[in-house]
Protein backbone atom coordinates (compact mmCIF):
# COMPACT_ATOMS: atom_id res chain seq x y z
CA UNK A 1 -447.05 68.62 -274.41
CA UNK A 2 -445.01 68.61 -271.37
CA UNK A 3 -447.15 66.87 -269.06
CA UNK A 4 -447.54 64.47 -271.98
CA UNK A 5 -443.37 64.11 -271.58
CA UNK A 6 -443.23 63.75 -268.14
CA UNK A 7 -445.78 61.02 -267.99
CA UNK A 8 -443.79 58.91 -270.75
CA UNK A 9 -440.49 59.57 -269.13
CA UNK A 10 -442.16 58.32 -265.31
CA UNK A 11 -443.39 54.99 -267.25
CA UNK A 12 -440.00 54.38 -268.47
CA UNK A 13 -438.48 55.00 -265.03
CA UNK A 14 -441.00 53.36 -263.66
CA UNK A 15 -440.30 49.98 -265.75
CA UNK A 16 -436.63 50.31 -265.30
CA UNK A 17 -436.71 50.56 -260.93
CA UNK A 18 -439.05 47.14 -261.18
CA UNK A 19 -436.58 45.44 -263.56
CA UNK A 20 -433.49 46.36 -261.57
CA UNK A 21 -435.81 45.24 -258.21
CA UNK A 22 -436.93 42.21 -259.68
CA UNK A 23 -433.05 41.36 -260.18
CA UNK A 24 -431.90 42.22 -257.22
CA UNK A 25 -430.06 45.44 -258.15
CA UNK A 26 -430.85 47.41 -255.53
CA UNK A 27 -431.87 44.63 -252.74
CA UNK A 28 -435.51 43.04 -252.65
CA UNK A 29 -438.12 43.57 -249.51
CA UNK A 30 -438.90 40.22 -250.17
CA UNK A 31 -438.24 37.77 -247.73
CA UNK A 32 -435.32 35.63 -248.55
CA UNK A 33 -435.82 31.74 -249.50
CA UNK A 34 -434.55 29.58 -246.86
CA UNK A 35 -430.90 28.18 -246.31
CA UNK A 36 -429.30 25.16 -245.22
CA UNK A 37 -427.52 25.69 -241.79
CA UNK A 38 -423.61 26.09 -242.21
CA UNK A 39 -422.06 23.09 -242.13
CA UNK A 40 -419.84 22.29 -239.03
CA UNK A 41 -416.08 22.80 -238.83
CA UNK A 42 -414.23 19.40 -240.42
CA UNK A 43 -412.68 18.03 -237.31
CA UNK A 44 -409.53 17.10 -239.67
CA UNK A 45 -408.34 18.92 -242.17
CA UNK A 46 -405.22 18.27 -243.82
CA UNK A 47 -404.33 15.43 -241.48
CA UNK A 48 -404.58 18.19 -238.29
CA UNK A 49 -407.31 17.75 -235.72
CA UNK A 50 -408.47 21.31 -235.23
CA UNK A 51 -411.78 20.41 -233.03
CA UNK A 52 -411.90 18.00 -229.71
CA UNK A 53 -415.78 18.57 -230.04
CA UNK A 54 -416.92 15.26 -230.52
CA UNK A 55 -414.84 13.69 -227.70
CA UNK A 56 -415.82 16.20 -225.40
CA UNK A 57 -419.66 15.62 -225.87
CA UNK A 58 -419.22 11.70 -225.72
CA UNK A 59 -417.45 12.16 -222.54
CA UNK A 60 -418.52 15.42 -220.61
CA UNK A 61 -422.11 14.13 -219.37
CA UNK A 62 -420.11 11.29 -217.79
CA UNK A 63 -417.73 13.97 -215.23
CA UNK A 64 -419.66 14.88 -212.06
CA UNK A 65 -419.11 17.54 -209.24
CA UNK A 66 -418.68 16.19 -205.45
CA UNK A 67 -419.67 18.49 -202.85
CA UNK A 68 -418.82 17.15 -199.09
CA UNK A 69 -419.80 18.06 -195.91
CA UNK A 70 -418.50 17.05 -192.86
CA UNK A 71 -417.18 18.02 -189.18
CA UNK A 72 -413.69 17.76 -188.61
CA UNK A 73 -411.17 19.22 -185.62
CA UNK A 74 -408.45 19.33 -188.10
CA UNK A 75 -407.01 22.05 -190.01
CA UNK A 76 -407.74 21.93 -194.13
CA UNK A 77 -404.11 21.42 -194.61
CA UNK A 78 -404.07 18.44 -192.08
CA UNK A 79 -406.87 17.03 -193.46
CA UNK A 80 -406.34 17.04 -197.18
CA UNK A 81 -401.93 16.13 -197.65
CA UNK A 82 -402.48 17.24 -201.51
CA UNK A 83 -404.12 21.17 -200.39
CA UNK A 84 -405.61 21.20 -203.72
CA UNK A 85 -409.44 21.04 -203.11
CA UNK A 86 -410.87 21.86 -199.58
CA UNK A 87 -412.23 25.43 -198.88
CA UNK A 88 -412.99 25.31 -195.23
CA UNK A 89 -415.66 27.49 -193.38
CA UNK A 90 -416.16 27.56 -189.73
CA UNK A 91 -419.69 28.17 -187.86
CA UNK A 92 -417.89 29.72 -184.46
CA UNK A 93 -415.02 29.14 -181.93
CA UNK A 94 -417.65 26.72 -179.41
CA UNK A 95 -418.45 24.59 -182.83
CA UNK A 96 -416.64 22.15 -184.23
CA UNK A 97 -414.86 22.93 -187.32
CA UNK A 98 -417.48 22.73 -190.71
CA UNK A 99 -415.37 21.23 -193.10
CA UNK A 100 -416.77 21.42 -196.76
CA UNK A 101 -414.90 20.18 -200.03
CA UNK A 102 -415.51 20.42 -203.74
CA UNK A 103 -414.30 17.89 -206.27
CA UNK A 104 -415.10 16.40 -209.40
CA UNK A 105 -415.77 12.57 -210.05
CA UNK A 106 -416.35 10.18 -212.93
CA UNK A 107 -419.05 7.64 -213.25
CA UNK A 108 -417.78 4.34 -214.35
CA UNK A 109 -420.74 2.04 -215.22
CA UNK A 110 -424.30 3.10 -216.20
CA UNK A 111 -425.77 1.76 -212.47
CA UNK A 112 -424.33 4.95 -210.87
CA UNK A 113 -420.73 3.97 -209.94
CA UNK A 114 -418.33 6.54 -209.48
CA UNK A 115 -414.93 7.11 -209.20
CA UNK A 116 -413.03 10.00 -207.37
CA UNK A 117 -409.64 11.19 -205.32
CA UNK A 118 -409.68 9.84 -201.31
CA UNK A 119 -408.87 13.31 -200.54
CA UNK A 120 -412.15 14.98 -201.74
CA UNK A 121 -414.12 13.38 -199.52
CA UNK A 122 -412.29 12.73 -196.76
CA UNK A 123 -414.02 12.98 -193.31
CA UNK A 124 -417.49 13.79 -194.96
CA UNK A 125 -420.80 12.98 -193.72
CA UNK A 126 -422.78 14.19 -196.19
CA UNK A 127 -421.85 13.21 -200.20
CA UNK A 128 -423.67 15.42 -203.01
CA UNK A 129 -423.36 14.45 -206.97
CA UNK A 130 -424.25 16.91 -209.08
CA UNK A 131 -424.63 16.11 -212.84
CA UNK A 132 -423.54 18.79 -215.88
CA UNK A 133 -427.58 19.28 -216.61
CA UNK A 134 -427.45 20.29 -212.96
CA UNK A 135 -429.47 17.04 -211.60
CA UNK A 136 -428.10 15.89 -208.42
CA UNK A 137 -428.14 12.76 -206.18
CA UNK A 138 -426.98 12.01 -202.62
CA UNK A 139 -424.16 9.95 -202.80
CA UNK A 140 -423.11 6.69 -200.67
CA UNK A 141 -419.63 5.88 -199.92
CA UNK A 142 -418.78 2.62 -200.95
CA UNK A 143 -415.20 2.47 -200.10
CA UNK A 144 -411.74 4.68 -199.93
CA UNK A 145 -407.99 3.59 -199.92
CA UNK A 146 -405.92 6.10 -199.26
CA UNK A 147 -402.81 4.52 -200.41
CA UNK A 148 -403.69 5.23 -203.96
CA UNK A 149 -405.76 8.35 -202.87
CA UNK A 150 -409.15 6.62 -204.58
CA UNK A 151 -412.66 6.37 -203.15
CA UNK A 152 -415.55 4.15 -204.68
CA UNK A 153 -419.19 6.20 -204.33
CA UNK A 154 -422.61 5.03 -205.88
CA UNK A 155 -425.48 6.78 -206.50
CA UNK A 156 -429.55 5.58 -206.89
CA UNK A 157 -429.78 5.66 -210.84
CA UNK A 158 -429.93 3.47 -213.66
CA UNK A 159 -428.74 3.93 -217.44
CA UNK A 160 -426.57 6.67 -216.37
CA UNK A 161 -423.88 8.25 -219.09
CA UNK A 162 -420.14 6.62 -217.91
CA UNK A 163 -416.54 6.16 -219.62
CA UNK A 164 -415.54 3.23 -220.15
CA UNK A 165 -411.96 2.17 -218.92
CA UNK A 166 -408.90 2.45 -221.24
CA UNK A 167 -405.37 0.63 -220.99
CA UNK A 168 -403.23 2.91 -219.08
CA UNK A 169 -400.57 0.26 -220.11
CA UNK A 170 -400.37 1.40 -223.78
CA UNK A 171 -400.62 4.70 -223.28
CA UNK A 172 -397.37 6.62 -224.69
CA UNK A 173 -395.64 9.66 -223.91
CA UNK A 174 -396.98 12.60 -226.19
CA UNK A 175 -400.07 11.47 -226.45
CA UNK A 176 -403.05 13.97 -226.64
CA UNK A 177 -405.21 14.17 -223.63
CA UNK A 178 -407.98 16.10 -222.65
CA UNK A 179 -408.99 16.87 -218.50
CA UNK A 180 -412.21 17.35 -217.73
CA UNK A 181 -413.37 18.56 -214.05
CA UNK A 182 -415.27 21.46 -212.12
CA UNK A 183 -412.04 23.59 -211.57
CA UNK A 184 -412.56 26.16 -208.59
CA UNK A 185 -416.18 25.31 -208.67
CA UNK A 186 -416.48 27.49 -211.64
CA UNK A 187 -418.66 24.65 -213.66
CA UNK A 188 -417.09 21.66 -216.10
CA UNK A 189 -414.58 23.04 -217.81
CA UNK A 190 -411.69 20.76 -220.29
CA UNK A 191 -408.52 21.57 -220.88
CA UNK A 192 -405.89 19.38 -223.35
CA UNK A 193 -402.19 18.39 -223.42
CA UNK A 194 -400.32 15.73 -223.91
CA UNK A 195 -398.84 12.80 -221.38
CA UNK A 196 -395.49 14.48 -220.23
CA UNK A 197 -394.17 10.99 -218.28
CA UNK A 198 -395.11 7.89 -217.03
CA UNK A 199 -394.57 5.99 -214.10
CA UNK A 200 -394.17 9.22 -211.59
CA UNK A 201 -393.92 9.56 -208.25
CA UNK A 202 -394.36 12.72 -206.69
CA UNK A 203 -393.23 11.90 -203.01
CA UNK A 204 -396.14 14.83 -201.78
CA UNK A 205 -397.50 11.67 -199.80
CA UNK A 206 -396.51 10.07 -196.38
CA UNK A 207 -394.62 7.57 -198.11
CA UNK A 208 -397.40 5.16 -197.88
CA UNK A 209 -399.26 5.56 -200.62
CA UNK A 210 -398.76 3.79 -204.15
CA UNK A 211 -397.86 5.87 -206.92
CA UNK A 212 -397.62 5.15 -210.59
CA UNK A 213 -398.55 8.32 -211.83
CA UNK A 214 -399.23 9.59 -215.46
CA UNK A 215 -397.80 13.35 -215.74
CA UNK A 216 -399.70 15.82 -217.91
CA UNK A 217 -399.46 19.17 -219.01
CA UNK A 218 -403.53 19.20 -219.24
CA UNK A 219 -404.00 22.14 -217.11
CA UNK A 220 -405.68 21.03 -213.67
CA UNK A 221 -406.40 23.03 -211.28
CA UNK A 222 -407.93 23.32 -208.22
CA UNK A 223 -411.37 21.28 -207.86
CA UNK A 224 -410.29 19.10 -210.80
CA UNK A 225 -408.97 16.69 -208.42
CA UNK A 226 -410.93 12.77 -208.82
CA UNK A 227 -411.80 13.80 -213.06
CA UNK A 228 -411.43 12.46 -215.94
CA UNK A 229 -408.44 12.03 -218.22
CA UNK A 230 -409.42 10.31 -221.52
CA UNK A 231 -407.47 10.25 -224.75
CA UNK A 232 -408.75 10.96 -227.70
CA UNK A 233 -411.14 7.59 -228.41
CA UNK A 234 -413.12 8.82 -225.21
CA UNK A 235 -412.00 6.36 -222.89
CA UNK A 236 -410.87 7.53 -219.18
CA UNK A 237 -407.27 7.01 -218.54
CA UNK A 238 -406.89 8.62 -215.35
CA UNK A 239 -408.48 10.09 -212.43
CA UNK A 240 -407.02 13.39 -212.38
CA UNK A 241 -404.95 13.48 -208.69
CA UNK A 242 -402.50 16.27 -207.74
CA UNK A 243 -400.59 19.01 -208.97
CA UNK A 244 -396.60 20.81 -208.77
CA UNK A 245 -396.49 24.45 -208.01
CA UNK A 246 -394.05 27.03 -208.12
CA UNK A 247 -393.52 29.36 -204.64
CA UNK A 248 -394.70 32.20 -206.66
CA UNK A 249 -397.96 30.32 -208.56
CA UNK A 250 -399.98 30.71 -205.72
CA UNK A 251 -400.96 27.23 -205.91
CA UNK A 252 -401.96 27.32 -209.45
CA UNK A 253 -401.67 24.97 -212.15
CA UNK A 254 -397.93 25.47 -213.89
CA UNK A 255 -398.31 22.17 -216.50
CA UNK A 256 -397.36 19.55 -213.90
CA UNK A 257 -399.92 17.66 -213.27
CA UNK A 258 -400.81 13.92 -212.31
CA UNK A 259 -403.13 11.19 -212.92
CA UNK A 260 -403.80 8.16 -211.40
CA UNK A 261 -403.67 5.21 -213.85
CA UNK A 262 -407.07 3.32 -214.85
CA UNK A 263 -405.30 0.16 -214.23
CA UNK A 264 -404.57 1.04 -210.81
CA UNK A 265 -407.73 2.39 -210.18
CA UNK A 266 -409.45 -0.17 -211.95
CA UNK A 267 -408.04 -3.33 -209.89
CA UNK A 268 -408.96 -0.35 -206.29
CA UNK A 269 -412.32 -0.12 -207.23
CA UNK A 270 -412.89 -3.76 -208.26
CA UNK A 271 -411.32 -4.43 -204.22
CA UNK A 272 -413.30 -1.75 -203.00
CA UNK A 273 -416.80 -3.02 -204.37
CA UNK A 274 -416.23 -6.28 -203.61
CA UNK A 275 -415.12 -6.40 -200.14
CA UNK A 276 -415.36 -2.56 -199.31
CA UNK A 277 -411.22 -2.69 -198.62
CA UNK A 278 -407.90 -3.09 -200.68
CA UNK A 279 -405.65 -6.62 -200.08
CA UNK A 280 -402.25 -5.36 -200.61
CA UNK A 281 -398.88 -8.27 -201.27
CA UNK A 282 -395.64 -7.23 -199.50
CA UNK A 283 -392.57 -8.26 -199.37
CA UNK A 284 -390.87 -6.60 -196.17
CA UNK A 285 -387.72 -5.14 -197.71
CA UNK A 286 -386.36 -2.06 -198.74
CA UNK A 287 -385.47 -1.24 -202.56
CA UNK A 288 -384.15 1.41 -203.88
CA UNK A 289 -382.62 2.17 -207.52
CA UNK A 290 -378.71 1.49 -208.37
CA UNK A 291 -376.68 4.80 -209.18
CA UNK A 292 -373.70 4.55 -211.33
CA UNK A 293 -372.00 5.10 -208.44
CA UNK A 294 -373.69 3.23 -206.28
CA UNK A 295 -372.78 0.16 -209.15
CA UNK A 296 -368.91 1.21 -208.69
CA UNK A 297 -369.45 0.58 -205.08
CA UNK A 298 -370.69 -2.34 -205.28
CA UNK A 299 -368.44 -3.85 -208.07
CA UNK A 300 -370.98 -4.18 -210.43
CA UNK A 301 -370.91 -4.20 -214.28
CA UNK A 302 -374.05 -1.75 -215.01
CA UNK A 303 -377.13 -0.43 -212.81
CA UNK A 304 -379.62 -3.32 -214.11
CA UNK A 305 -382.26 -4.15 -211.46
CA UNK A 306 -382.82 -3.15 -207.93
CA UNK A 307 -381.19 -2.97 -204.91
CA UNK A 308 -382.08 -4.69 -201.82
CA UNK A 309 -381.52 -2.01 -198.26
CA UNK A 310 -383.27 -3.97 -195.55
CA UNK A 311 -384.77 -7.50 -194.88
CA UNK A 312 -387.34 -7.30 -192.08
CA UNK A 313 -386.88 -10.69 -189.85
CA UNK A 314 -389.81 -13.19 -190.75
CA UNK A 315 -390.80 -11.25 -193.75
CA UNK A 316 -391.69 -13.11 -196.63
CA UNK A 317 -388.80 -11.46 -198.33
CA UNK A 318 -386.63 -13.04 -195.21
CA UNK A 319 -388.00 -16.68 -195.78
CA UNK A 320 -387.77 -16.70 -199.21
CA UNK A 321 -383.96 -16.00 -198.51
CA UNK A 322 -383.72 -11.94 -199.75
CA UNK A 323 -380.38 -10.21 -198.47
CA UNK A 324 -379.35 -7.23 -197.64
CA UNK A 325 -377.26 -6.39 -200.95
CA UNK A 326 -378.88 -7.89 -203.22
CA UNK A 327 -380.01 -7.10 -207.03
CA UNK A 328 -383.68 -7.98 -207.98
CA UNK A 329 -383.29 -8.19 -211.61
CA UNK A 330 -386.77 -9.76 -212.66
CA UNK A 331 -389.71 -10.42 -211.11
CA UNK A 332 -391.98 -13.93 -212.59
CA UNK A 333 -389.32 -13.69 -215.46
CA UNK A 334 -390.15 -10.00 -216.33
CA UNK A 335 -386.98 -7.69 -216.05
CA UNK A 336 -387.12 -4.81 -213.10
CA UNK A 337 -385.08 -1.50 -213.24
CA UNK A 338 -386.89 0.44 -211.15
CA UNK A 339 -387.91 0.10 -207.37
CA UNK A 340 -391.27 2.09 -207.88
CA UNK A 341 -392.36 -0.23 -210.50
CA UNK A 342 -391.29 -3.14 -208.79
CA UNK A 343 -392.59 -2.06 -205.60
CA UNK A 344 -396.30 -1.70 -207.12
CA UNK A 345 -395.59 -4.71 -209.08
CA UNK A 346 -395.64 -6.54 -205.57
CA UNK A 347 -398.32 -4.47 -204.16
CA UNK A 348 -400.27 -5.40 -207.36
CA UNK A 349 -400.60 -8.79 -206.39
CA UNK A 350 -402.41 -10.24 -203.88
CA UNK A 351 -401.07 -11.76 -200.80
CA UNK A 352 -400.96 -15.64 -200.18
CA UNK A 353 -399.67 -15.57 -203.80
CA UNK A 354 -396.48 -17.02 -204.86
CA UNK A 355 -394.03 -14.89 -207.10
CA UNK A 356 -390.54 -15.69 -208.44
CA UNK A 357 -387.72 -13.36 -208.19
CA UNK A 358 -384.59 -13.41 -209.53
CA UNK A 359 -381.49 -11.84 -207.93
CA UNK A 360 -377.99 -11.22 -208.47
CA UNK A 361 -375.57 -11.84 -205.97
CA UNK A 362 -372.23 -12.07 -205.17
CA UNK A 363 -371.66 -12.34 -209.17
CA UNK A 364 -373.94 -15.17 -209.44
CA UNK A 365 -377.63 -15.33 -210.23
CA UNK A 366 -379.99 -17.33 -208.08
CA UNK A 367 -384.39 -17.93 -208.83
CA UNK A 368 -386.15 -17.30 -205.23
CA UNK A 369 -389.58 -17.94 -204.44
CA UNK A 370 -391.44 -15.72 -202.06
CA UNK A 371 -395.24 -15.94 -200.61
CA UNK A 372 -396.36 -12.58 -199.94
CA UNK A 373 -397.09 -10.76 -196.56
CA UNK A 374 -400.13 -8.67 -196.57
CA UNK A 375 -399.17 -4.93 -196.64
CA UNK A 376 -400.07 -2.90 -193.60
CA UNK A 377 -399.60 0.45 -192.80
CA UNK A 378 -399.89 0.66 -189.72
CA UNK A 379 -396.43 1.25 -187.38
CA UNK A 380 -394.90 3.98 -190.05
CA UNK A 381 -392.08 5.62 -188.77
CA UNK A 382 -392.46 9.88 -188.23
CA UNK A 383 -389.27 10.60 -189.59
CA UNK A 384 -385.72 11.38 -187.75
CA UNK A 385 -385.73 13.53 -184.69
CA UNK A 386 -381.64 14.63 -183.56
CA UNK A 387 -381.23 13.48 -180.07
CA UNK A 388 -380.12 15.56 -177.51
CA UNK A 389 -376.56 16.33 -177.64
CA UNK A 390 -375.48 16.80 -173.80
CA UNK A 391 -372.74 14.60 -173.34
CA UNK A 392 -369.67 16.02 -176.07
CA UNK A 393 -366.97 13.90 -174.51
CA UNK A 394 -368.98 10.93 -176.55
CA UNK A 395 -368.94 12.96 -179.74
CA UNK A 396 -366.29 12.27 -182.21
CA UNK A 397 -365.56 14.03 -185.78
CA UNK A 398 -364.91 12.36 -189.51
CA UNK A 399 -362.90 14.54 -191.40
CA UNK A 400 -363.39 13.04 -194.88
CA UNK A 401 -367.02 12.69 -194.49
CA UNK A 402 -367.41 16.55 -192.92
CA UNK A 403 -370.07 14.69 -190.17
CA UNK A 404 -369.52 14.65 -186.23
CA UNK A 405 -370.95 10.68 -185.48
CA UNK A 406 -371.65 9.50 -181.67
CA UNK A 407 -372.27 5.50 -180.97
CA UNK A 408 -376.16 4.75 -181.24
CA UNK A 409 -377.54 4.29 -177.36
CA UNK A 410 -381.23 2.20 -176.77
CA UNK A 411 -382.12 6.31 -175.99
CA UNK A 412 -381.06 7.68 -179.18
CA UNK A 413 -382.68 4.81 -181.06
CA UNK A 414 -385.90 5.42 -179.29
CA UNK A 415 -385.83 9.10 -179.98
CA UNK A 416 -384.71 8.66 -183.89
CA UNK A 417 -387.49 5.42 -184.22
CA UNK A 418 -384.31 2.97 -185.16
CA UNK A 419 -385.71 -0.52 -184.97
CA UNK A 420 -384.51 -2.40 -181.99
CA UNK A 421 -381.35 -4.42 -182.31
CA UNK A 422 -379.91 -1.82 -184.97
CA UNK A 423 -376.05 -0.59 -184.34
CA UNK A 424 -374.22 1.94 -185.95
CA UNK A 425 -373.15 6.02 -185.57
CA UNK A 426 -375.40 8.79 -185.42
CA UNK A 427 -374.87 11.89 -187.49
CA UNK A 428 -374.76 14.47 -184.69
CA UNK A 429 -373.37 17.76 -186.69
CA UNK A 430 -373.05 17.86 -191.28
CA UNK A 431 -370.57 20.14 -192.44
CA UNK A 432 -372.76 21.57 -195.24
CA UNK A 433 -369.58 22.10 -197.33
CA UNK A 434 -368.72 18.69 -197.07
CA UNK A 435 -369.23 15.02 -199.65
CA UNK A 436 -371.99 13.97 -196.57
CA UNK A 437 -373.97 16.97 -197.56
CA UNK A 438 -373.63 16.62 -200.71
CA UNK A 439 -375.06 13.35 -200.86
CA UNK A 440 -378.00 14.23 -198.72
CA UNK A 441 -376.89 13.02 -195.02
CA UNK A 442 -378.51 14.97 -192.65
CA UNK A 443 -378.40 15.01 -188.95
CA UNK A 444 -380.21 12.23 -187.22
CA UNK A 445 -379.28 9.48 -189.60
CA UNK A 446 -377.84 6.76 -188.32
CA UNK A 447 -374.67 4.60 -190.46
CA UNK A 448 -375.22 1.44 -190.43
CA UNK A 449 -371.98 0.08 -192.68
CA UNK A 450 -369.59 1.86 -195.00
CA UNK A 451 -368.56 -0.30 -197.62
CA UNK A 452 -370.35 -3.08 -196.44
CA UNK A 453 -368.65 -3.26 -193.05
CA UNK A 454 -370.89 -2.98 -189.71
CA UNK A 455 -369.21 0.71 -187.89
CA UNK A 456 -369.97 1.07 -184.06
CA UNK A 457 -367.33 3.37 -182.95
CA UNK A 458 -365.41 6.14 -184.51
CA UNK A 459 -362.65 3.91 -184.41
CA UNK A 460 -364.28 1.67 -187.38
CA UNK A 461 -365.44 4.54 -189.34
CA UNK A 462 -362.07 5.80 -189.67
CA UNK A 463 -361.00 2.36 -190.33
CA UNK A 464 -363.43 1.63 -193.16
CA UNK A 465 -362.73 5.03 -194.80
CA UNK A 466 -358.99 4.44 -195.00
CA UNK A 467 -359.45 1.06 -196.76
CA UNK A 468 -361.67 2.79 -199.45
CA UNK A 469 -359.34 3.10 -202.26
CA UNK A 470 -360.33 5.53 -205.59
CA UNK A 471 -364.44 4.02 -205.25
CA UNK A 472 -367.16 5.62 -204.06
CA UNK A 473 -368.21 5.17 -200.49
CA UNK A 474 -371.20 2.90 -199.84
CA UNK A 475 -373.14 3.99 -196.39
CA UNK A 476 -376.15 2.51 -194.99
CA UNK A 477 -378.27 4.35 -193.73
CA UNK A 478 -380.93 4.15 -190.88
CA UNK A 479 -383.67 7.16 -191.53
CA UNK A 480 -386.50 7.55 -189.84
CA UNK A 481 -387.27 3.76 -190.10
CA UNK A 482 -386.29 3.12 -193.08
CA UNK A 483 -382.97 1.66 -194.32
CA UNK A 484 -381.27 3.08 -197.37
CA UNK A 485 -377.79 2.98 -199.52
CA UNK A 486 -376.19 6.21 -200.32
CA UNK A 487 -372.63 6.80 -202.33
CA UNK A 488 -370.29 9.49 -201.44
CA UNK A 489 -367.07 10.15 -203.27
CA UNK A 490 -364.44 11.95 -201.32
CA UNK A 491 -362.43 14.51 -202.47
């Protein structure tokens, strides 16, 4: 009888551990039925983009890395002015110097064209392009201007992935963009922010170059320098160009960075493929923006437009009738407020060509028409050197100014590259507690005029100064060259 009760009370066990199997109650060694993959993350949700995914894949096979090679008997720092993208190795002290850089690039149409910085391949003999699947080409140079710090390069390939040039124009402060480059020669890596500024100029150049830059806190770092900047539709906005560090960074990226504008470096590499150099229009003057103060000096009502330093004899700025003084308020009918702009404005255009500027002067407003100089850069000044001091009995002191001044001499002009013919005092001594310091007048600069009258002996200066009244003092400046305004208010 109790086997006979065991076996019934097994069946009934039995039954119940398949039923509870069968519905999953304790799990099933059965192999599961098949699922549908997850579905991707929603790139909006709620109105908030929380995935740059899809941009990045349209774009990212379109970035390149640049490897250079090349000989060179200057230093890395000489040879690159930015120091953001050359690491230098040497093959011996009886070899010349083996100079090898790392960069990034963009290709801009699908027959292999490619855009990049001046600076990462500068003084290469050998070009490398390596793609993000790791295929690589060897890379002619088509063309560089280093004014705009932009080189042209083309490789043997057809139907290649490229970005497509935006409108750097309507691009807004606090946009989103994204940087995309081969930071540190680490692989493609992209980073995102937003455009900071617009129309920057960094002043890390000779003074030169052309700069219109868009400011970014995209992080880019070293080796990033020649990407990509796009906005969000995918299109390239900027070739990704230099960086701002702190002392203590080490170089690093801090969220100041700069791109050049596809506008600009559109209308380079259009120059550049067609006849392998950039035509630059000039004006031969000297511009620089009005100050408030630099308005009171001059009696004027507000700072609107741009103020005319220096006329260069026989410049087309000269012959169209420019003076020294003047206000550029428009240029062809389009309102100017700042001497960067206007300057690439000008540089924009090609010479030969005929512009229209209007100017304010003397309280009245007069149309000018100019036909533009070619630019050249050859001939630019090296900055101020202070000439020897020897001969103290020439040496005189302004008091209200806090500057010792001597009479310029055919020597001292030589020494501080004045242009011939120019007269005025040179800054010997700057109190550095005085209104010259203050306003930035260093030693070597020459005065030209205070308040727009011509000084040539210590005499005058204290002559000119006296007749000031409660307005800032206007001084011209000769620097290195170049010719500049600068207010100082006494106290």
């Amino acid at each position: 009888m109790l086997k006979k009760n065991l076996a019934i009370i097994f069946i009934v066990l039995s039954a119940i551990v398949a039923s509870a199997c069968k519905t999953g109650l304790f799990g099933s060694d059965a192999a599961p039925a098949p699922s549908e993959p997850a579905p991707a993350a929603p790139v909006v949700v709620e109105g908030v983009r929380t995935s740059y995914a899809d941009v990045v894949e349209k774009t990212s096979p379109a970035v390149v890395r640049i490897e250079s090679e090349g000989h060179s008997k200057q230093s890395a720092v000489e040879q690159s002015p930015f120091g953001d993208d050359f690491f230098k190795r040497f093959q011996g002290p009886q070899r010349p110097q083996l100079q090898r850089g790392l960069g990034s690039g963009v290709i801009v149409s699908a027959d292999g064209t490619i855009l990049t910085n001046a600076h990462v391949i500068d003084g290469a003999d050998k070009i490398t392009v390596l793609m993000s699947d790791n295929k690589s080409f060897d890379a002619k140079l088509v063309g560089t201007d280093k004014p705009s710090d932009l080189a042209v390069l083309k490789i043997e390939a057809q139907n290649m992935p490229y970005l497509n040039l935006g409108n750097s124009d309507t691009v807004r402060v606090g946009d989103i963009v994204l940087a995309i480059g081969n930071p540190l020669g680490i692989g493609q890596t992209v980073t995102s922010g937003i455009i900071s500024a617009k129309g920057r100029r960094t002043g890390l150049s000779d003074g030169q170059s052309f700069e219109d830059f868009l400011q970014t806190d995209a992080p880019i770092n070293r080796g990033n320098s020649g990407g990509a900047l796009v906005n969000l539709n995918g299109e390239l906005i900027g070739i990704n160009s230099q960086i701002l560090s702190s002392p203590g960074s080490g170089g690093g990226n801090i969220g100041i960075g700069f791109s050049i504008p596809s506008n600009m470096a559109k209308t380079v590499m259009e120059q550049l493929l067609k006849d392998g150099r950039v035509r630059r229009g000039m004006l031969g003057i000297n511009i620089q923006n009005l100050t408030d103060d630099t308005a009171k000096a001059l009696d004027l009502k507000d700072t609107a437009g741009v103020l005319v330093s220096n006329v260069r004899p026989g410049s087309a700025g000269d012959k169209a009738g420019l003076k020294r003084g003047d206000i550029i308020t428009a240029i062809n009918s389009e309102k100017t407020e700042d001497s960067n702009v206007l300057r690439n404005k000008v540089a924009g255009t090609l010479p030969g060509t005929e512009i229209r500027l209007t100017v304010a002067r003397d309280g009245s407003t007069q149309e000018l028409t100019a036909v533009l100089d070619e630019f050249d850069s050859a001939g630019a000044g090296t900055g101020p050197k202070p000439p020897d001091n020897d001969s103290s009995d020439k040496q005189g002191e302004s008091g209200k100014l806090g500057l010792s001044l001597q009479p310029l001499t055919p020597e001292s002009a030589r020494q501080l590259n004045v242009p011939a013919g120019t007269e005025g005092m040179v800054v010997t001594e700057v109190d550095q507690s005085g209104v010259a310091a203050e306003a930035g007048i260093s030693r070597g600069d020459v005065i030209m005029e205070i308040n727009r009258k011509p000084v040539t002996s210590l005499e005058a200066v204290q002559s000119a100064l006296s007749s000031a009244g409660e307005r800032p003092i206007l001084l011209l400046i000769s620097r290195g060259g170049q010719v500049v305004y600068l207010t100082v208010r006494l106290k």
